[in-house]
C-alpha atoms as a PDB file:
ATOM      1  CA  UNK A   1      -0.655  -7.283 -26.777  1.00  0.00           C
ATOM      2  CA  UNK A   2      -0.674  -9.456 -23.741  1.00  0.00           C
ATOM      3  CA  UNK A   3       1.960 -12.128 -23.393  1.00  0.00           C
ATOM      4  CA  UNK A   4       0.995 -15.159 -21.417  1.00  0.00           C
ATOM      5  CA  UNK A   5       3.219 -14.135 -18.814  1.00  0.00           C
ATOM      6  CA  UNK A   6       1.308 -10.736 -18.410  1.00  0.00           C
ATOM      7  CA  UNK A   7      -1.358 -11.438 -15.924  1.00  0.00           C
ATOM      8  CA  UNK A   8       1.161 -12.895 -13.893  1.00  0.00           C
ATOM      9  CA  UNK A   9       3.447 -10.125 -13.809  1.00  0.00           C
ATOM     10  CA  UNK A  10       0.705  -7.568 -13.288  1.00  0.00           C
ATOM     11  CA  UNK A  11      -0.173  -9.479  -9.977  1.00  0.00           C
ATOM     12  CA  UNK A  12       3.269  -9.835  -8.756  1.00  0.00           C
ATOM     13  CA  UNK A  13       3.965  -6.514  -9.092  1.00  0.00           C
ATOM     14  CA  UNK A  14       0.807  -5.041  -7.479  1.00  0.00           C
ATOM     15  CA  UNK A  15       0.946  -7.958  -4.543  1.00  0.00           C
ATOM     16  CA  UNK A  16       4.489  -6.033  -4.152  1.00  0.00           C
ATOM     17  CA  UNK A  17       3.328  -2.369  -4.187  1.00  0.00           C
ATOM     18  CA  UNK A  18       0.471  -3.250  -1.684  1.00  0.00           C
ATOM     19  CA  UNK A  19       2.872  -5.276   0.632  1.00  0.00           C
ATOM     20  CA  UNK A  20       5.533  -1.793   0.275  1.00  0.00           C
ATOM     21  CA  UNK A  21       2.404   0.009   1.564  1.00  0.00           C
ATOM     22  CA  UNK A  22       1.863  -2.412   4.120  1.00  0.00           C
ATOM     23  CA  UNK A  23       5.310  -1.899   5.257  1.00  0.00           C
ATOM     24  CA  UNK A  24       5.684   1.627   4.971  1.00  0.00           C
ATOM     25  CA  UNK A  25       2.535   1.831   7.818  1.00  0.00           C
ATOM     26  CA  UNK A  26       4.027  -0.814   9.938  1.00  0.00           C
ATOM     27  CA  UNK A  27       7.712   1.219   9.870  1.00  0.00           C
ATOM     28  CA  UNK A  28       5.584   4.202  10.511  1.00  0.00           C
ATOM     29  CA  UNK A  29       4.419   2.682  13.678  1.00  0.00           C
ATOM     30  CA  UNK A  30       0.450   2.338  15.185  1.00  0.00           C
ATOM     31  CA  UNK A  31      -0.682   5.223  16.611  1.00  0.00           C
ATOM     32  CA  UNK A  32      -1.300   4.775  20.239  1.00  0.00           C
ATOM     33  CA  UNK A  33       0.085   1.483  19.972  1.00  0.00           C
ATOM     34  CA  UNK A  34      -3.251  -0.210  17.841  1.00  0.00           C
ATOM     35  CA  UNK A  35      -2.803  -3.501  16.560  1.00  0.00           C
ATOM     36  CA  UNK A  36      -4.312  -4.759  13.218  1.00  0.00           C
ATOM     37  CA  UNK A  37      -7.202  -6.474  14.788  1.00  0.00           C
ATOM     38  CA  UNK A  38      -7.982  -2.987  16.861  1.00  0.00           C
ATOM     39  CA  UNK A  39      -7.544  -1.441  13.323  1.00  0.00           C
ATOM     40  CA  UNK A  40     -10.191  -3.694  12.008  1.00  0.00           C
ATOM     41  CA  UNK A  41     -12.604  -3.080  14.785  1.00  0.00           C
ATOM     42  CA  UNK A  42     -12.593   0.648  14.645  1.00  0.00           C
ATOM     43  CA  UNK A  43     -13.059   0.451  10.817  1.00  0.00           C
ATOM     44  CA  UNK A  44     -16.103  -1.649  10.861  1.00  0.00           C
ATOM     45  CA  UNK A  45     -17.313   0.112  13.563  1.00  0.00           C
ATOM     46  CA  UNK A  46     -17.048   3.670  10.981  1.00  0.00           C
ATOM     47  CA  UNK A  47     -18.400   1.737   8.506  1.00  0.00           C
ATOM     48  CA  UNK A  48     -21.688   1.428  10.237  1.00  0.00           C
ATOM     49  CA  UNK A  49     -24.975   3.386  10.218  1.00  0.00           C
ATOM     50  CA  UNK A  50     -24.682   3.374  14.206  1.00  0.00           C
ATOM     51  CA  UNK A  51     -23.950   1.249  17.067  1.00  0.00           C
ATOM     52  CA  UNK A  52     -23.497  -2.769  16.667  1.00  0.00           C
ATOM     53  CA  UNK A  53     -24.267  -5.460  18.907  1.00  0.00           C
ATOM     54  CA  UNK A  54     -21.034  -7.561  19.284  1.00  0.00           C
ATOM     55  CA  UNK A  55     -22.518 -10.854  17.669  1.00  0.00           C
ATOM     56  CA  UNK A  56     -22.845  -8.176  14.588  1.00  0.00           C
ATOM     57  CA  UNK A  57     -19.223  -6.970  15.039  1.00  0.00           C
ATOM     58  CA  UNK A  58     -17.854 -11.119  15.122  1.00  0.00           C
ATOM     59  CA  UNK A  59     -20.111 -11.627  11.836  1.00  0.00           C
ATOM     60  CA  UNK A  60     -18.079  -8.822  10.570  1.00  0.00           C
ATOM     61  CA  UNK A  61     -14.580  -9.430  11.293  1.00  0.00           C
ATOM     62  CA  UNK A  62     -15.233 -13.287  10.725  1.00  0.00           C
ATOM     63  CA  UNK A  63     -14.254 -13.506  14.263  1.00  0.00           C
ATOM     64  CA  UNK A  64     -15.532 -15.722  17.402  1.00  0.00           C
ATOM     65  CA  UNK A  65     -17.377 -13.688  19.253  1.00  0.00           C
ATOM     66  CA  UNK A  66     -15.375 -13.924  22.387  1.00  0.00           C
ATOM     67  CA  UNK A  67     -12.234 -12.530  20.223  1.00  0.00           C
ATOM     68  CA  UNK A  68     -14.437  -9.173  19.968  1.00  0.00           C
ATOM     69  CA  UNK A  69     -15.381  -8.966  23.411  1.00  0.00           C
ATOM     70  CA  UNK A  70     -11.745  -8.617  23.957  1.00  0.00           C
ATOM     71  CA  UNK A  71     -11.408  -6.303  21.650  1.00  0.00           C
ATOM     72  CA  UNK A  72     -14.264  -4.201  22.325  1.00  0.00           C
ATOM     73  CA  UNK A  73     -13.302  -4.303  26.163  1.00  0.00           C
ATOM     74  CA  UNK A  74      -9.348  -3.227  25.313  1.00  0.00           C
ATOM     75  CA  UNK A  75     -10.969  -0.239  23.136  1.00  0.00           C
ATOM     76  CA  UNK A  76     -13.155   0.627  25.305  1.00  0.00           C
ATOM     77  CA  UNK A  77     -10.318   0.705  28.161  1.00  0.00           C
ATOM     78  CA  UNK A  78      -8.737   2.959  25.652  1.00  0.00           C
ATOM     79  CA  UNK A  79     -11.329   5.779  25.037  1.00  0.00           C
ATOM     80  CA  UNK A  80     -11.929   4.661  21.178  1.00  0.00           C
ATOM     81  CA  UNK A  81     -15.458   2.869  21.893  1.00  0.00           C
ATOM     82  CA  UNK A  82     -18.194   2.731  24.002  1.00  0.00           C
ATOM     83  CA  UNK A  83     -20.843   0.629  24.942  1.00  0.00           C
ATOM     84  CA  UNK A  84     -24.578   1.805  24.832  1.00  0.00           C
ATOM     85  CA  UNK A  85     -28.278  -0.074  25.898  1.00  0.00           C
ATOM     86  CA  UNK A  86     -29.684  -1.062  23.119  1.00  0.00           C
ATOM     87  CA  UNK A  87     -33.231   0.785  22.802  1.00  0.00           C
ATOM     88  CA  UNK A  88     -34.789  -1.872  21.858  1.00  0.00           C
ATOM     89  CA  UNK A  89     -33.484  -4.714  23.657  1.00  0.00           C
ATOM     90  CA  UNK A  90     -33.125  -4.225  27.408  1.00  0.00           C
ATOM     91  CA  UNK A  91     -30.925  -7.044  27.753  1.00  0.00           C
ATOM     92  CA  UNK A  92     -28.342  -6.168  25.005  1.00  0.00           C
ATOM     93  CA  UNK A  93     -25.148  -3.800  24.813  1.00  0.00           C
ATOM     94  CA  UNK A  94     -24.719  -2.071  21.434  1.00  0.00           C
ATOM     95  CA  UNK A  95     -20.576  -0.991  21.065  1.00  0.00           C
ATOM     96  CA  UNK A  96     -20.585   2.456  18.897  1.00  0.00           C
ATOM     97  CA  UNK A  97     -17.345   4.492  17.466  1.00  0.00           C
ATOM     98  CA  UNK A  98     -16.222   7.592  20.460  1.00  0.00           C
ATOM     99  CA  UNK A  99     -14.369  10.730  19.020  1.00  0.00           C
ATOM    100  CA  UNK A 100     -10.911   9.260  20.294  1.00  0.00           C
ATOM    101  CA  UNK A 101     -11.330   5.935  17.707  1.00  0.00           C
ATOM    102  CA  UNK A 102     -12.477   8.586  14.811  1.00  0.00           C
ATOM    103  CA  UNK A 103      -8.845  10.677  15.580  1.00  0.00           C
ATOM    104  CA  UNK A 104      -6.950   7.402  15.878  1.00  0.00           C
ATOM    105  CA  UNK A 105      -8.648   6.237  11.865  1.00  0.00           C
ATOM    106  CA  UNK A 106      -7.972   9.551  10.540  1.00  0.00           C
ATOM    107  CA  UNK A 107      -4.045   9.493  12.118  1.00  0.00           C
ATOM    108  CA  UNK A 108      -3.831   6.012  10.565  1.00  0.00           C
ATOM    109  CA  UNK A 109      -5.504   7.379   7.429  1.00  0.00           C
ATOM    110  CA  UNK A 110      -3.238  10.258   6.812  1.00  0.00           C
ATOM    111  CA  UNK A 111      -0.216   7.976   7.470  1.00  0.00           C
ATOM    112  CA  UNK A 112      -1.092   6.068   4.821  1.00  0.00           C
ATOM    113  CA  UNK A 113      -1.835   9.027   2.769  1.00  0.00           C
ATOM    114  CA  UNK A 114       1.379   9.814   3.525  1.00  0.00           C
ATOM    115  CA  UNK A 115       3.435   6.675   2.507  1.00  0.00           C
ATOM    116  CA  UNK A 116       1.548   6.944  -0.774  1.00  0.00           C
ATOM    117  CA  UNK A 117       2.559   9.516  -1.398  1.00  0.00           C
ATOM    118  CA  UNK A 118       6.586   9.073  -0.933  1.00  0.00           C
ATOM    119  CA  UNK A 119       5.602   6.032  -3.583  1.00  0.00           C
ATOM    120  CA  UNK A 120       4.028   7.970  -6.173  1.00  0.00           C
ATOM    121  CA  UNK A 121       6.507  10.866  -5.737  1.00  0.00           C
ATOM    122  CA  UNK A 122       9.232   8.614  -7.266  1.00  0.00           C
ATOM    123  CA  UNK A 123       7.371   8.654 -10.496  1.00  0.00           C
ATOM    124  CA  UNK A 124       7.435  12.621 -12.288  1.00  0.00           C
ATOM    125  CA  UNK A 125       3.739  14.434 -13.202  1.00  0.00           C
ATOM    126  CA  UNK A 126       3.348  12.278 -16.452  1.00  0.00           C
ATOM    127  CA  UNK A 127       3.838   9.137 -15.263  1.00  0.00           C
ATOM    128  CA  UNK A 128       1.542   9.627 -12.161  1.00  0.00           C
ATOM    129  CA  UNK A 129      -1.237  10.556 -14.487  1.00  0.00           C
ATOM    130  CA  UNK A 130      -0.884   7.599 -16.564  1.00  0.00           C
ATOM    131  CA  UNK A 131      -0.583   5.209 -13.726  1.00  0.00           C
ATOM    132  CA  UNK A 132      -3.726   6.849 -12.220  1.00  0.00           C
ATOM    133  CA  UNK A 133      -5.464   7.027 -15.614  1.00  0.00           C
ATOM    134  CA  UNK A 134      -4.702   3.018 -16.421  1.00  0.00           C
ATOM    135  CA  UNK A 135      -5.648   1.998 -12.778  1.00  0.00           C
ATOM    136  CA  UNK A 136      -8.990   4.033 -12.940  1.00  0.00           C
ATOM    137  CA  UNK A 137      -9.891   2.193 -16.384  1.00  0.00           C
ATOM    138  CA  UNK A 138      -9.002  -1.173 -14.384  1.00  0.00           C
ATOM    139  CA  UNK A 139     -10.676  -0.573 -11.461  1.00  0.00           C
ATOM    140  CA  UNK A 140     -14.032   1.072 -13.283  1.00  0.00           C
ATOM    141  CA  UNK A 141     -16.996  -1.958 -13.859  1.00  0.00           C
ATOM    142  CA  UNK A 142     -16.036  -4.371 -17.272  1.00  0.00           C
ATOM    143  CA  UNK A 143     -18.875  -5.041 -19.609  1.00  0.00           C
ATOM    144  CA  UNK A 144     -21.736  -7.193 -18.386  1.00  0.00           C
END
């Protein structure tokens, strides 16, 4: 039965295991010194279908557009993007993910992976499949 305190709690305490994760990354320190906003960057970049025009990349991020030119120009000064003509549009750059900013998402990725992991170990077998059983039935679509 849910109390009226319930939905409270329930948000309290997953605000705190997200912020733990949080932590856990930061502790575990950026790979090649990245910064949040160069985190962002290279993730929407991934996300694409293929190489982004920076006015694209600002929309994105909800960003000015000069904050992503200096983005885009630090990442590019470190190997993770590059910029390419646009074919179809002499007179614009496109910015596209290189192999260096896919190794630097997958290092991030696997720490993460990794501090999950150290959470979910405190619980024993049982209690990892019911907390992974409840938060697939909360997470799944409710009725319509």
């Amino acid at each position: 039965m849910i109390t009226h305190d319930d939905p409270g709690e329930f948000l309290e305490l997953l605000y705190a295991v997200v912020r733990g994760l949080h932590r856990d990354a930061a502790h575990a320190g950026s790979p090649l010194g990245t910064t949040p906003g160069q985190v962002r960057l290279l993730r929407t970049l991934s996300r694409c279908d293929g190489p982004r025009r920076l006015g694209e990349l600002a929309a994105a991020l909800d960003v000015a557009p000069r904050s992503v030119t200096s983005k885009v120009d630090q990442a590019e000064e470190d190997g993770w993007v590059r910029r390419v003509d646009d074919p179809h549009d002499r007179r614009a750059t496109l910015v596209e993910l290189t192999p260096a900013g896919r190794a630097v998402l997958d290092e991030i990725a696997a720490r993460r992976q990794s501090g999950a992991a150290e959470r979910l170990a405190r619980l024993d077998a049982d209690e990892r499949a019911a907390l992974l059983d409840m938060l697939r039935r909360m997470g799944a679509p409710g009725p319509e």
